[in-house]
PDB file of N, CA and C in Angstrom:
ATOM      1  N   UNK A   1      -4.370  13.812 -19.078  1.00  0.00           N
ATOM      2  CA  UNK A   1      -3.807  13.017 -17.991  1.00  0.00           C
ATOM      3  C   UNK A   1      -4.502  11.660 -17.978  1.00  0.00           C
ATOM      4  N   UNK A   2      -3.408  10.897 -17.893  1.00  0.00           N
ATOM      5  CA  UNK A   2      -4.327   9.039 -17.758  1.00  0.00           C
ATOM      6  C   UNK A   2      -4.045   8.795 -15.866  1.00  0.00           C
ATOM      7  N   UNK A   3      -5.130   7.827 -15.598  1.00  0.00           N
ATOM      8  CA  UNK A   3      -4.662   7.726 -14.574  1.00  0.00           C
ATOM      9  C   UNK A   3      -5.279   5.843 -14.448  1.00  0.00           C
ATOM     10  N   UNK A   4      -4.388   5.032 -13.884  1.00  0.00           N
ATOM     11  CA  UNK A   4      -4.343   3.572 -13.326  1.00  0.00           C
ATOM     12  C   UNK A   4      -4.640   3.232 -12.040  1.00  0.00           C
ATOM     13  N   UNK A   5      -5.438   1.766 -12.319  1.00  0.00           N
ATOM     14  CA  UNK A   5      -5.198   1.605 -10.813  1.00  0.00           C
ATOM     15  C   UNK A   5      -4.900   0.137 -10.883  1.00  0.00           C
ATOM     16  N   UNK A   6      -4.838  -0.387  -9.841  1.00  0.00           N
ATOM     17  CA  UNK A   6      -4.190  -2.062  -9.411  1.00  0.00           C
ATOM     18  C   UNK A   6      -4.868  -2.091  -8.248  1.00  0.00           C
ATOM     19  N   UNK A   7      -5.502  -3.345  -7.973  1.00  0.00           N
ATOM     20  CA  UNK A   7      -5.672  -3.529  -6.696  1.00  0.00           C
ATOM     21  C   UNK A   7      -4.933  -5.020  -6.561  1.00  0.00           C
ATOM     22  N   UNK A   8      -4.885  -5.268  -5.094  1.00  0.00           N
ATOM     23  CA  UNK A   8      -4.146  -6.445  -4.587  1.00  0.00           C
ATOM     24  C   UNK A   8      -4.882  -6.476  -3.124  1.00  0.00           C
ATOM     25  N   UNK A   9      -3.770  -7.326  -2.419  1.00  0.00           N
ATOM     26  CA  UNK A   9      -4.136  -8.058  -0.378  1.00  0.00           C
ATOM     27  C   UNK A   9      -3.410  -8.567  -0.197  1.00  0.00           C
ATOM     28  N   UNK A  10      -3.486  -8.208   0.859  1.00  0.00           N
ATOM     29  CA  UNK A  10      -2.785  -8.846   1.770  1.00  0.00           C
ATOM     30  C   UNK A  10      -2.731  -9.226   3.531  1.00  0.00           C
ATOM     31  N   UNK A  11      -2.873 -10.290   3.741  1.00  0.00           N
ATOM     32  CA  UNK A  11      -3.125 -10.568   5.137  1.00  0.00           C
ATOM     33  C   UNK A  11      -2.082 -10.735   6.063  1.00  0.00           C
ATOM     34  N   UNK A  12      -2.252  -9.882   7.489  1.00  0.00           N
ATOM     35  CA  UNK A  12      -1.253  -9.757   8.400  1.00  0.00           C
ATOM     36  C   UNK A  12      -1.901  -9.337   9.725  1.00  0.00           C
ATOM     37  N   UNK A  13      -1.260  -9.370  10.818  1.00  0.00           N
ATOM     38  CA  UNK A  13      -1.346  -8.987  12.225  1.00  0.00           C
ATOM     39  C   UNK A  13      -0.637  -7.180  12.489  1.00  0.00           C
ATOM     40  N   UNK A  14      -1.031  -6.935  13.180  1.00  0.00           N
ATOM     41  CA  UNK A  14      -0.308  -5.896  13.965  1.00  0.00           C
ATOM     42  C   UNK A  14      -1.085  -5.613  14.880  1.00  0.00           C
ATOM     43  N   UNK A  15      -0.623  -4.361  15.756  1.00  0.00           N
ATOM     44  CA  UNK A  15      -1.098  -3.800  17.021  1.00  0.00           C
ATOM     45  C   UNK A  15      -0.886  -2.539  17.165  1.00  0.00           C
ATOM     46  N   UNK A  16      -1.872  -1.465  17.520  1.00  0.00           N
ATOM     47  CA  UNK A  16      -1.347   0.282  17.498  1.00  0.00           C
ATOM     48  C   UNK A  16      -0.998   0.061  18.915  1.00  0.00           C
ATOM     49  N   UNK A  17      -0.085   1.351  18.449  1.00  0.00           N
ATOM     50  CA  UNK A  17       1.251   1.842  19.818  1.00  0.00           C
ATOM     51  C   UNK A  17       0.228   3.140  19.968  1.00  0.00           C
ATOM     52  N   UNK A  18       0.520   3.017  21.379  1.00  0.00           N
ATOM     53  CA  UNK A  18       0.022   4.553  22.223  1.00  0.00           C
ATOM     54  C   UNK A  18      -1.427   4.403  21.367  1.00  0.00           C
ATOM     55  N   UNK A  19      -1.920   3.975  21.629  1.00  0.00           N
ATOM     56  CA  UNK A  19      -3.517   3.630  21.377  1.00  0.00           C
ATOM     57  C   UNK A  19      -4.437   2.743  22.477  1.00  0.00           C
ATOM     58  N   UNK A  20      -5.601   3.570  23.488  1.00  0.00           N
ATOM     59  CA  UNK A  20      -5.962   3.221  24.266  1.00  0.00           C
ATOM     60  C   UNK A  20      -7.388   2.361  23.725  1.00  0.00           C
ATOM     61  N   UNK A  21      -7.948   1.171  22.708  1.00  0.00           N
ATOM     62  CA  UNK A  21      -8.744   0.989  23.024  1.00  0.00           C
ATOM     63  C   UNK A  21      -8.385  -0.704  22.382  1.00  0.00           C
ATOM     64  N   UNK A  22      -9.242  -1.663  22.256  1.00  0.00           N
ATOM     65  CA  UNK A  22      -8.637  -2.562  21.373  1.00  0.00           C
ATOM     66  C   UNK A  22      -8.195  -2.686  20.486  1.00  0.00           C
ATOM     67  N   UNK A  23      -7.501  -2.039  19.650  1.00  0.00           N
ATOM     68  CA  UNK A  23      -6.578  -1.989  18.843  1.00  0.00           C
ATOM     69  C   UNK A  23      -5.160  -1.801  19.012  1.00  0.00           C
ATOM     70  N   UNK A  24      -5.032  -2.444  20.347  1.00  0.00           N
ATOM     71  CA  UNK A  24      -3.848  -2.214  20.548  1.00  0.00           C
ATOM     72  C   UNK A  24      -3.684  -3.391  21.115  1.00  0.00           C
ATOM     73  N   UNK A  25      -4.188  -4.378  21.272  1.00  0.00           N
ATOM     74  CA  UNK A  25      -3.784  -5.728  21.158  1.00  0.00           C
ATOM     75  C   UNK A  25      -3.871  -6.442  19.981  1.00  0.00           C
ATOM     76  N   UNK A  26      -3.181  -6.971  19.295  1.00  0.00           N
ATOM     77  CA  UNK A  26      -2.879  -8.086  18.398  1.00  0.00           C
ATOM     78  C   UNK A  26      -3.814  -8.317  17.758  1.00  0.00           C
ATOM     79  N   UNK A  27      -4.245  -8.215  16.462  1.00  0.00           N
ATOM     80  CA  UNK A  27      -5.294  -8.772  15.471  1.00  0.00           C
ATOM     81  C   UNK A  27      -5.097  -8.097  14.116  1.00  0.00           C
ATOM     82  N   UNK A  28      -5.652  -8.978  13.110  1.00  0.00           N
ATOM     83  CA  UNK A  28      -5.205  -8.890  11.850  1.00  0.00           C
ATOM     84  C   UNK A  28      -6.743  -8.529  10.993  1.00  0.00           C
ATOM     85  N   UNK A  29      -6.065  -8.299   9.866  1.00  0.00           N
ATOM     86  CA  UNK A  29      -6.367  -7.761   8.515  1.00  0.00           C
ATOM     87  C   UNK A  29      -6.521  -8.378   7.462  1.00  0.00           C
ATOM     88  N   UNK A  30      -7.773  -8.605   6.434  1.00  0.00           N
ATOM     89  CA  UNK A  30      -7.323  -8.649   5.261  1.00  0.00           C
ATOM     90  C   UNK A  30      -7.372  -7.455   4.437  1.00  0.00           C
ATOM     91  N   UNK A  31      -6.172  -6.914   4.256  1.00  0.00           N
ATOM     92  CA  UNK A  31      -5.963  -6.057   3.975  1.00  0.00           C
ATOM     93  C   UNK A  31      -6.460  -5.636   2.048  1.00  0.00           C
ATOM     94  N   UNK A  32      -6.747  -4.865   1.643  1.00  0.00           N
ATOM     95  CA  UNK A  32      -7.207  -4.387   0.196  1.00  0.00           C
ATOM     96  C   UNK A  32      -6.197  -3.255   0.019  1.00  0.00           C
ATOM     97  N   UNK A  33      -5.760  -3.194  -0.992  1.00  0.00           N
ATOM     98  CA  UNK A  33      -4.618  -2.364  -1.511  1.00  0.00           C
ATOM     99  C   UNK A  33      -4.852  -2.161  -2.831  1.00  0.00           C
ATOM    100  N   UNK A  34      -5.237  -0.585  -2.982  1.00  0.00           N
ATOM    101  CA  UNK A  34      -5.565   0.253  -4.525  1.00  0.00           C
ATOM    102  C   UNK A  34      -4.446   1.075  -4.610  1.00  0.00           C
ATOM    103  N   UNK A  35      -3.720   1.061  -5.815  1.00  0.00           N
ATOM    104  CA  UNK A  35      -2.475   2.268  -6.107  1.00  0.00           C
ATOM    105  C   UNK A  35      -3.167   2.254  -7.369  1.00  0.00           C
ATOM    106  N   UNK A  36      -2.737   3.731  -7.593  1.00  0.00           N
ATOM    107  CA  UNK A  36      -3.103   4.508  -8.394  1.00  0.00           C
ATOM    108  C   UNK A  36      -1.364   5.235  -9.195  1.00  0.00           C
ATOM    109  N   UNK A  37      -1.608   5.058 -10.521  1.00  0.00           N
ATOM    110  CA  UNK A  37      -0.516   6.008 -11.764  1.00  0.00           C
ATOM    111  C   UNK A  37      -1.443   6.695 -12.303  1.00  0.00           C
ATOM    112  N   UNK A  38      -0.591   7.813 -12.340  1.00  0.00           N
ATOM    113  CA  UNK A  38      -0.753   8.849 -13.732  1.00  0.00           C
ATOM    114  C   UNK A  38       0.074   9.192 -14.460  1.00  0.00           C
ATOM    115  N   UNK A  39      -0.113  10.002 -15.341  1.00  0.00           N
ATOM    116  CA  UNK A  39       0.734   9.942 -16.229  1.00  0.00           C
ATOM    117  C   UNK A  39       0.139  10.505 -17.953  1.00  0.00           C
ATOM    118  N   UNK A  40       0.644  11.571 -18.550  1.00  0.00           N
ATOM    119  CA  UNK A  40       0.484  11.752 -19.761  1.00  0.00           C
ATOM    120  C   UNK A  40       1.234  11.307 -21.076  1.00  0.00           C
ATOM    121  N   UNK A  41       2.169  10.821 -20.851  1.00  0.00           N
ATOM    122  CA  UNK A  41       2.744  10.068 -22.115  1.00  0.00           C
ATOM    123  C   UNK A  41       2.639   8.345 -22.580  1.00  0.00           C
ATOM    124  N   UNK A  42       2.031   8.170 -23.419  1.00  0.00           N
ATOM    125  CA  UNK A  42       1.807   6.875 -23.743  1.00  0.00           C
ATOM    126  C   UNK A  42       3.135   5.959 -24.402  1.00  0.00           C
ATOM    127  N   UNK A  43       3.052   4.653 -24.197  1.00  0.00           N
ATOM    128  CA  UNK A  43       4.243   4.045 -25.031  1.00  0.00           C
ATOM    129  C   UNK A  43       3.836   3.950 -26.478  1.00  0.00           C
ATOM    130  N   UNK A  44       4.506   2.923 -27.150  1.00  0.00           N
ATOM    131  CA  UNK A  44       4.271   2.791 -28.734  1.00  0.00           C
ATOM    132  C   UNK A  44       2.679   2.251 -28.567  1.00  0.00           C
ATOM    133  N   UNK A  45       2.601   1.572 -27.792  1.00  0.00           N
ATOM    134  CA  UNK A  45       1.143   0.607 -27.490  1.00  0.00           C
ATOM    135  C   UNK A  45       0.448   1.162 -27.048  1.00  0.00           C
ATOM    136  N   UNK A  46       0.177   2.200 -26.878  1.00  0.00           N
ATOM    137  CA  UNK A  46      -0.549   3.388 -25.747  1.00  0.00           C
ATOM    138  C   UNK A  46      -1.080   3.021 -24.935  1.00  0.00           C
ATOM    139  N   UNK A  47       0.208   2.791 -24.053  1.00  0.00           N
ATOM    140  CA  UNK A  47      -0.676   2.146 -22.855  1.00  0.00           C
ATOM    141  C   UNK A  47       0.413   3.236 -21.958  1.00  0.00           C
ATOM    142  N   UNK A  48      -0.137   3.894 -20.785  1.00  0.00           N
ATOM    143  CA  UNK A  48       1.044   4.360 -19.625  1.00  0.00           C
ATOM    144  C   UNK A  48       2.024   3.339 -19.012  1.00  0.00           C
ATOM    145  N   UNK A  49       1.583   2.373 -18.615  1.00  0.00           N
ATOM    146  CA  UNK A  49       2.332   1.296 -17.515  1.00  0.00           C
ATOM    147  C   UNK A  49       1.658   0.481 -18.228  1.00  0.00           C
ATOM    148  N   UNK A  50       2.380  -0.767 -18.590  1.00  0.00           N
ATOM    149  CA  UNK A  50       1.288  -2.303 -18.502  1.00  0.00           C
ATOM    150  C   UNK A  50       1.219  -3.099 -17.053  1.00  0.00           C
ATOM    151  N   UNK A  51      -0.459  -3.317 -17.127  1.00  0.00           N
ATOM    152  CA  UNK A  51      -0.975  -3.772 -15.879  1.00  0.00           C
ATOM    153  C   UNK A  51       0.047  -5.124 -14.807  1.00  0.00           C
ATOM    154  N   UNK A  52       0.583  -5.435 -16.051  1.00  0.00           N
ATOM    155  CA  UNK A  52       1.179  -6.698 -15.880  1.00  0.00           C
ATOM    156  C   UNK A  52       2.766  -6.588 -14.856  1.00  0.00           C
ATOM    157  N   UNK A  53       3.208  -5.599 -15.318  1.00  0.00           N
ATOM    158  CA  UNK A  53       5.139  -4.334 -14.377  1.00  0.00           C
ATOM    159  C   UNK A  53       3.615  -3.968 -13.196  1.00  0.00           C
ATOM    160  N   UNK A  54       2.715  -3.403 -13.215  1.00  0.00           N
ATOM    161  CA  UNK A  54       2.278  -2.839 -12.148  1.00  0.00           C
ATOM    162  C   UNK A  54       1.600  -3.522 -10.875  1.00  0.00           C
ATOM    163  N   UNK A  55       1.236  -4.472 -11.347  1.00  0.00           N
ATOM    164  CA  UNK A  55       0.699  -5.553 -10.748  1.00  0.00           C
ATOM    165  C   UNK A  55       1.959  -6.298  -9.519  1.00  0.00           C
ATOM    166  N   UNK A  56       2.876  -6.915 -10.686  1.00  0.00           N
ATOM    167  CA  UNK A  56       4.542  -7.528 -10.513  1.00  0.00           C
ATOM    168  C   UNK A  56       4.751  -6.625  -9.497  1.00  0.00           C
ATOM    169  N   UNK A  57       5.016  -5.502  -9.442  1.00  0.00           N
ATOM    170  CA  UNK A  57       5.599  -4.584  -8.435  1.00  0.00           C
ATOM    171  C   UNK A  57       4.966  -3.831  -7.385  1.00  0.00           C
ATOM    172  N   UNK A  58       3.713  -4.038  -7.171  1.00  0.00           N
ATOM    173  CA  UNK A  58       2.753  -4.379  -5.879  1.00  0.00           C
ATOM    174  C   UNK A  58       2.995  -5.273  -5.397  1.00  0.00           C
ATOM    175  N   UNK A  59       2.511  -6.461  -6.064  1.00  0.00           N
ATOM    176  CA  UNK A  59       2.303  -7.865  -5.026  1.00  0.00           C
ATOM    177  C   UNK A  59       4.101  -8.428  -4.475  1.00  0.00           C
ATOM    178  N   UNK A  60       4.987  -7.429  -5.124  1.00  0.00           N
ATOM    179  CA  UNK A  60       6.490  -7.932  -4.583  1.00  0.00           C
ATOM    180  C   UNK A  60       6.447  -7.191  -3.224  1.00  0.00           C
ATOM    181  N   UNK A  61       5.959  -5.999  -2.939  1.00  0.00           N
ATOM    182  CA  UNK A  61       5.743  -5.224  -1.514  1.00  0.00           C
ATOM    183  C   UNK A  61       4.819  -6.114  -0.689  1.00  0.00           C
ATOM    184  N   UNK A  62       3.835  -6.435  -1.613  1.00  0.00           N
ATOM    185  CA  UNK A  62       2.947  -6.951  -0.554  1.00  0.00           C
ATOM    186  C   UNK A  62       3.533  -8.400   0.156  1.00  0.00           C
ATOM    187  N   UNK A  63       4.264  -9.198  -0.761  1.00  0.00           N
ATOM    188  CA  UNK A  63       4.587 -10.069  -0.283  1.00  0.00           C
ATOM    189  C   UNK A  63       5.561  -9.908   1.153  1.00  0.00           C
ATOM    190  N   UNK A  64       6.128  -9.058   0.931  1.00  0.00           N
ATOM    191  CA  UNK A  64       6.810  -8.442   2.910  1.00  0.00           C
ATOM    192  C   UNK A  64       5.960  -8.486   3.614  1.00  0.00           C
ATOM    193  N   UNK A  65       4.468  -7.995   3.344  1.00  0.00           N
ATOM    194  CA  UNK A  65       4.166  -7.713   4.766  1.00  0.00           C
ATOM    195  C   UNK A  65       2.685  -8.989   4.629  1.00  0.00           C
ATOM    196  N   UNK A  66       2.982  -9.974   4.028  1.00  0.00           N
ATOM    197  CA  UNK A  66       1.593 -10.964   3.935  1.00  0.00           C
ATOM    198  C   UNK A  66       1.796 -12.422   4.676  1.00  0.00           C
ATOM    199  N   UNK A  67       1.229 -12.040   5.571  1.00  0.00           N
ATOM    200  CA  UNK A  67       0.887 -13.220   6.845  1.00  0.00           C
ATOM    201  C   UNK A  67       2.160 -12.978   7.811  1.00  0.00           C
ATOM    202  N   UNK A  68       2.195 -11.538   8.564  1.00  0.00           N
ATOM    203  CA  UNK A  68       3.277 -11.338   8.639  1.00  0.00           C
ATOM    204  C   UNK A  68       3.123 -10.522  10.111  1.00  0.00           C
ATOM    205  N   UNK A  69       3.130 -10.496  11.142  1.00  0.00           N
ATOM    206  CA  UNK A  69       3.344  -9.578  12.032  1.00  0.00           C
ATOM    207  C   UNK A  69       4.010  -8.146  11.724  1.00  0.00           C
ATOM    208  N   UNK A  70       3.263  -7.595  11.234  1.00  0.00           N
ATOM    209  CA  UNK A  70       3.630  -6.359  11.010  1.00  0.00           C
ATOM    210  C   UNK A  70       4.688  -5.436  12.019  1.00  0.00           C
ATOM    211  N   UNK A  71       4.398  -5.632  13.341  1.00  0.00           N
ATOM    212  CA  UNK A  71       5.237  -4.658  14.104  1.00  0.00           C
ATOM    213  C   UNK A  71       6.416  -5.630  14.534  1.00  0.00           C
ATOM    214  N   UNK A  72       6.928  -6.666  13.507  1.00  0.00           N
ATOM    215  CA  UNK A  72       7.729  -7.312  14.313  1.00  0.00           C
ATOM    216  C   UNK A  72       8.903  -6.789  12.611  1.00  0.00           C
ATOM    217  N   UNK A  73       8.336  -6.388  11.972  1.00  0.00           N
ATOM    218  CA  UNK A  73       9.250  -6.134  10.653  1.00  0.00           C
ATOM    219  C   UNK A  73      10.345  -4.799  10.775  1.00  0.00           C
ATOM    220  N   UNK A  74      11.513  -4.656  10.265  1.00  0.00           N
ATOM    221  CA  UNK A  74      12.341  -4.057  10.249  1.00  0.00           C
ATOM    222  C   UNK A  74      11.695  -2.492   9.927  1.00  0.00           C
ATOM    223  N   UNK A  75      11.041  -1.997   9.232  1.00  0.00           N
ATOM    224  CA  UNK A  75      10.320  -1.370   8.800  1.00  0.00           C
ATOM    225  C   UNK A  75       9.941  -0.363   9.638  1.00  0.00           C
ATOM    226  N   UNK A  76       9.235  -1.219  10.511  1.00  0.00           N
ATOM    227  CA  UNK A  76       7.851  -0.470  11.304  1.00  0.00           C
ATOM    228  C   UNK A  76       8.669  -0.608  12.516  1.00  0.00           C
ATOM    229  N   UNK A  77       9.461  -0.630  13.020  1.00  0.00           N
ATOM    230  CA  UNK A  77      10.057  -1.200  14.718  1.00  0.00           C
ATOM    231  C   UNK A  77       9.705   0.187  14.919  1.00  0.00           C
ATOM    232  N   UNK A  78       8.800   0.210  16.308  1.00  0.00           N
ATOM    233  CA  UNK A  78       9.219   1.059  17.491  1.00  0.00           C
ATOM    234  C   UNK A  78       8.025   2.469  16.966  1.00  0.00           C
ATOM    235  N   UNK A  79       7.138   1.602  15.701  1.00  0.00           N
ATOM    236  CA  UNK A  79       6.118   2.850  15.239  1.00  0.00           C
ATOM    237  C   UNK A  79       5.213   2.277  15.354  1.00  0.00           C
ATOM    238  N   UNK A  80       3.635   3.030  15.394  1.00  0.00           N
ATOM    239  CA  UNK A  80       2.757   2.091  15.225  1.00  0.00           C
ATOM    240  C   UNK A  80       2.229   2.052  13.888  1.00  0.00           C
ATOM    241  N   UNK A  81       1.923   0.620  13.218  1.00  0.00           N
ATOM    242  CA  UNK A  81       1.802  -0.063  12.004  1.00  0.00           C
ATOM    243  C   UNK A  81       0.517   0.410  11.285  1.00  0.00           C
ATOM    244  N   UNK A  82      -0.120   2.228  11.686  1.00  0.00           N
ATOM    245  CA  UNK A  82      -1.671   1.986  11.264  1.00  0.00           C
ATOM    246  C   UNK A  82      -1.569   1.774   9.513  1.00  0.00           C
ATOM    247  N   UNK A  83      -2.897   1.723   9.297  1.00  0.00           N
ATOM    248  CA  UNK A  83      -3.214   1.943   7.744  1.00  0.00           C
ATOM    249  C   UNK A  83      -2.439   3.079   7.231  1.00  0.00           C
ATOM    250  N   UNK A  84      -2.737   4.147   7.868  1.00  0.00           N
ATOM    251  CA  UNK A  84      -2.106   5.169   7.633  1.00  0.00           C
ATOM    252  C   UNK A  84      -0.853   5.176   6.781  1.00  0.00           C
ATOM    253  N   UNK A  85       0.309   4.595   7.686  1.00  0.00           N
ATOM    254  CA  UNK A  85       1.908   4.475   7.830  1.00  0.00           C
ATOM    255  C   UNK A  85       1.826   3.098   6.674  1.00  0.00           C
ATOM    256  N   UNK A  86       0.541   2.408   6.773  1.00  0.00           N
ATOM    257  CA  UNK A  86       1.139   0.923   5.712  1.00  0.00           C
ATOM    258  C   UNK A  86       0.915   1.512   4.705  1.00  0.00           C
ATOM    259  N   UNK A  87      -0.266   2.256   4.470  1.00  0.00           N
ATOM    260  CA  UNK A  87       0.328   2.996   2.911  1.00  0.00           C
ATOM    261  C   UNK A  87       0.814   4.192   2.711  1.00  0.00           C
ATOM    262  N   UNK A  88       1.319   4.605   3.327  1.00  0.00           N
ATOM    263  CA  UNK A  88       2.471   5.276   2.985  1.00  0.00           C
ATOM    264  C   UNK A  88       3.983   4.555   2.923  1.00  0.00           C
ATOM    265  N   UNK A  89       3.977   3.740   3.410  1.00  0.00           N
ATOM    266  CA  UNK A  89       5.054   2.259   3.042  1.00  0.00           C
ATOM    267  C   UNK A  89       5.260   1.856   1.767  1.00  0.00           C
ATOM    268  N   UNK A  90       3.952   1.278   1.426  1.00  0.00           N
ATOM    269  CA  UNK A  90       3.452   0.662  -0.111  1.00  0.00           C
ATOM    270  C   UNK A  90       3.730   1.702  -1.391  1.00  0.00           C
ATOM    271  N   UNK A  91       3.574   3.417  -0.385  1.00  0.00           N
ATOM    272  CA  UNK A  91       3.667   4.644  -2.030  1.00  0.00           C
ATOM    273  C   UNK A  91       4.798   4.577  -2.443  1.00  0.00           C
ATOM    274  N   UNK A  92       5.897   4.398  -0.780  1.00  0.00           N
ATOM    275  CA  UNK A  92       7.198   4.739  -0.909  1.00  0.00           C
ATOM    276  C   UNK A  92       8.211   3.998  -1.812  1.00  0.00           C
ATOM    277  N   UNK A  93       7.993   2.666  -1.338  1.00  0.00           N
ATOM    278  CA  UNK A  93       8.378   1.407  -2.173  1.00  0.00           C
ATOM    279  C   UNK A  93       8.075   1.327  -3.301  1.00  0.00           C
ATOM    280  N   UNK A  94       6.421   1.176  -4.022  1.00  0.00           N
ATOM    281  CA  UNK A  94       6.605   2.042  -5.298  1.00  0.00           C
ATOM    282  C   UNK A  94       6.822   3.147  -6.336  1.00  0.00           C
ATOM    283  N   UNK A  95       7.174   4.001  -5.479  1.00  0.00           N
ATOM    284  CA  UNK A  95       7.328   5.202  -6.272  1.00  0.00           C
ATOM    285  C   UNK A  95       9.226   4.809  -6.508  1.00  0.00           C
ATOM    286  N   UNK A  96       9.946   3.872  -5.609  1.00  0.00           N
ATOM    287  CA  UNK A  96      10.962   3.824  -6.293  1.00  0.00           C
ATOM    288  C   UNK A  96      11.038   2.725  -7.307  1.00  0.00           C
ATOM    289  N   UNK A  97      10.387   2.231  -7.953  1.00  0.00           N
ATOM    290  CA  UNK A  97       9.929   1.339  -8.558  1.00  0.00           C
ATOM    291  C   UNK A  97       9.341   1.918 -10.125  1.00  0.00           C
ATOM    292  N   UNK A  98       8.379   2.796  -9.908  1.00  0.00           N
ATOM    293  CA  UNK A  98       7.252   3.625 -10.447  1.00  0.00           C
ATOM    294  C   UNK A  98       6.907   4.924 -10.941  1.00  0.00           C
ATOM    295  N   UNK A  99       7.699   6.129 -11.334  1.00  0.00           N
ATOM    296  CA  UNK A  99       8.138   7.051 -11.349  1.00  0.00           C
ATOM    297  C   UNK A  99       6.343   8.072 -11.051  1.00  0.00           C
ATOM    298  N   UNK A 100       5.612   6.736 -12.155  1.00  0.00           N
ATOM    299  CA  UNK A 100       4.258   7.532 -12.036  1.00  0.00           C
ATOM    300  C   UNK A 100       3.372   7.115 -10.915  1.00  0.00           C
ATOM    301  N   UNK A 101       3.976   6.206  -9.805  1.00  0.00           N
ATOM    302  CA  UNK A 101       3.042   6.119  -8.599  1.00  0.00           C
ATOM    303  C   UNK A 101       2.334   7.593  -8.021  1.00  0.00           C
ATOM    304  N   UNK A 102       0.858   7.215  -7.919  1.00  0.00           N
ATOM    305  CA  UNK A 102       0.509   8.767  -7.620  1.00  0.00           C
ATOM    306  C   UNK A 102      -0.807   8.386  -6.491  1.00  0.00           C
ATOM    307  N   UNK A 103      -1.035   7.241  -5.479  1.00  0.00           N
ATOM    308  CA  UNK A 103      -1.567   7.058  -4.593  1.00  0.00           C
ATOM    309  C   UNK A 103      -1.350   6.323  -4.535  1.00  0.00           C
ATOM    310  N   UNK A 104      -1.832   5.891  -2.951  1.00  0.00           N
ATOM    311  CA  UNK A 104      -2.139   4.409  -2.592  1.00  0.00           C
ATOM    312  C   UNK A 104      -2.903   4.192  -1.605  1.00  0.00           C
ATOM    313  N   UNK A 105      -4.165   3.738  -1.429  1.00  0.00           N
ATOM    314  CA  UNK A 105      -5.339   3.311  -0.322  1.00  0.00           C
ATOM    315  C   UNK A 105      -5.096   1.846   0.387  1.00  0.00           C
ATOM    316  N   UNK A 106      -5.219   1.951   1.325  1.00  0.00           N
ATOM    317  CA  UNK A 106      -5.332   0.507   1.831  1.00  0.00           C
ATOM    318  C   UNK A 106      -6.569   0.540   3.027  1.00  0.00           C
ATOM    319  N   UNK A 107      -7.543  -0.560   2.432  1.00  0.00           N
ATOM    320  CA  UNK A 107      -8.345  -0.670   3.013  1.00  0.00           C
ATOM    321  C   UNK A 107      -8.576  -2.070   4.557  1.00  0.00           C
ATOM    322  N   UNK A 108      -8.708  -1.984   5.767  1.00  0.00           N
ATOM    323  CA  UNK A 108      -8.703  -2.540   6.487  1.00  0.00           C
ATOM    324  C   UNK A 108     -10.186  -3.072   6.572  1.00  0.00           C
ATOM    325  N   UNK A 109     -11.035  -2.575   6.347  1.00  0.00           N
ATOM    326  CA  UNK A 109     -12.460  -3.286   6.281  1.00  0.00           C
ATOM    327  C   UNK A 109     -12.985  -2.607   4.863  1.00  0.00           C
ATOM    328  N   UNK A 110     -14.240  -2.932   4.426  1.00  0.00           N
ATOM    329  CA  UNK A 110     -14.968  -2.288   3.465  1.00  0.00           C
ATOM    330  C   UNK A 110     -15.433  -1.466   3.337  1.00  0.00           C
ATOM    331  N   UNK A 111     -15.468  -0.831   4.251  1.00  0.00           N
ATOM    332  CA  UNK A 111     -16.082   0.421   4.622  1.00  0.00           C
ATOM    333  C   UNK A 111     -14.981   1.792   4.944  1.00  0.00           C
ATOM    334  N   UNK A 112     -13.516   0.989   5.583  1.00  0.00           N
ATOM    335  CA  UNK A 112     -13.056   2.126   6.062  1.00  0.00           C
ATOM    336  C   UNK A 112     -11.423   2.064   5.203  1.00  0.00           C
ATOM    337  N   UNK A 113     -10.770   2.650   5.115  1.00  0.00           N
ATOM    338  CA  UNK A 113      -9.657   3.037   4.226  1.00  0.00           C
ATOM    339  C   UNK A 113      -8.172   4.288   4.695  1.00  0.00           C
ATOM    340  N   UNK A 114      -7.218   4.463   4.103  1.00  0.00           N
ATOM    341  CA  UNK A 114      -6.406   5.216   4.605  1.00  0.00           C
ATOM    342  C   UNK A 114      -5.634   5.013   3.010  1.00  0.00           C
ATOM    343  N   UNK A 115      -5.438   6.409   2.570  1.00  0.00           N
ATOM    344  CA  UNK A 115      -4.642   6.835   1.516  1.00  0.00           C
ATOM    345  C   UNK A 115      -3.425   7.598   1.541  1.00  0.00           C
ATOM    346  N   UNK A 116      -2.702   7.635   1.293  1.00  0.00           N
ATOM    347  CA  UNK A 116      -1.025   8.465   1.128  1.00  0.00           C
ATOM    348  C   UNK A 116      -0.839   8.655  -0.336  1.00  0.00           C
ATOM    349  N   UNK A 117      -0.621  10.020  -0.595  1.00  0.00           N
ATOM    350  CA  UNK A 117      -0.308  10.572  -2.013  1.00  0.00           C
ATOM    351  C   UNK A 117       0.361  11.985  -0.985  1.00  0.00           C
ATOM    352  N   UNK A 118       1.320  12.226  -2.706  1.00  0.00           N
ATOM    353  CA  UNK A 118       2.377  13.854  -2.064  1.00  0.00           C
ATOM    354  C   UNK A 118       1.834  14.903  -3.358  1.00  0.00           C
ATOM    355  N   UNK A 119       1.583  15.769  -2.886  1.00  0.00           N
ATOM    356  CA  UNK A 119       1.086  17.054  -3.761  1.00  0.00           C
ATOM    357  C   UNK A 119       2.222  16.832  -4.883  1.00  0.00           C
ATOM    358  N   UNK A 120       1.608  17.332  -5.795  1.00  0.00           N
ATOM    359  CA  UNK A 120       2.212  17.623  -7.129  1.00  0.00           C
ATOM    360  C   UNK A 120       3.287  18.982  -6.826  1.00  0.00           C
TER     361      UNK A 120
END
């Protein structure tokens, strides 16, 4: 099994719903974004994915949600925008993209993070 990763960012606002403490007023992110492929079959070049399609097709998601009020996007209406739900956004979008998308982390500070992957 090979497995990839990509990182990217992206900066934006949002606000949690039904959340009692400051985080539920208005403030932003620079957001860090790691996806992860796997995958056992190589091309002629043995490579799984080139970095270059994987890269391209991150930063096209990210560009939706970069410098962007998050809870004001079609997307997210009427949910709240955590890390959580943004990457699980980011898996969804690439996995139709990506056949071998097989995580995705998004980090809100350096320290703290939120991942979405679906069992095998």
């Amino acid at each position: 099994m090979h497995e990839l990763k990509v990182e990217s960012s992206f900066s934006a606002a949002h606000h949690l719903l039904n959340y009692d403490g400051e985080c539920e007023n208005q403030h932003g992110h620079n957001w860090r974004v790691e996806a992860y492929f796997r995958g056992t079959e190589l091309d002629k070049s043995n490579l799984l994915i080139d970095f270059k399609v994987l890269k391209k097709h991150l930063n096209s998601i990210l560009d939706m949600l970069d410098h962007k009020d998050i809870n004001t996007l079609a997307e997210f209406k009427g949910i709240s925008p955590s890390s959580e739900v943004i990457s699980k956004f980011i898996y969804k979008k690439l996995k139709e993209k990506i056949a071998q998308t097989h995580k995705v982390s998004v980090w809100e500070t350096e320290r703290s993070c939120a991942s979405y992957f679906e069992e095998d």
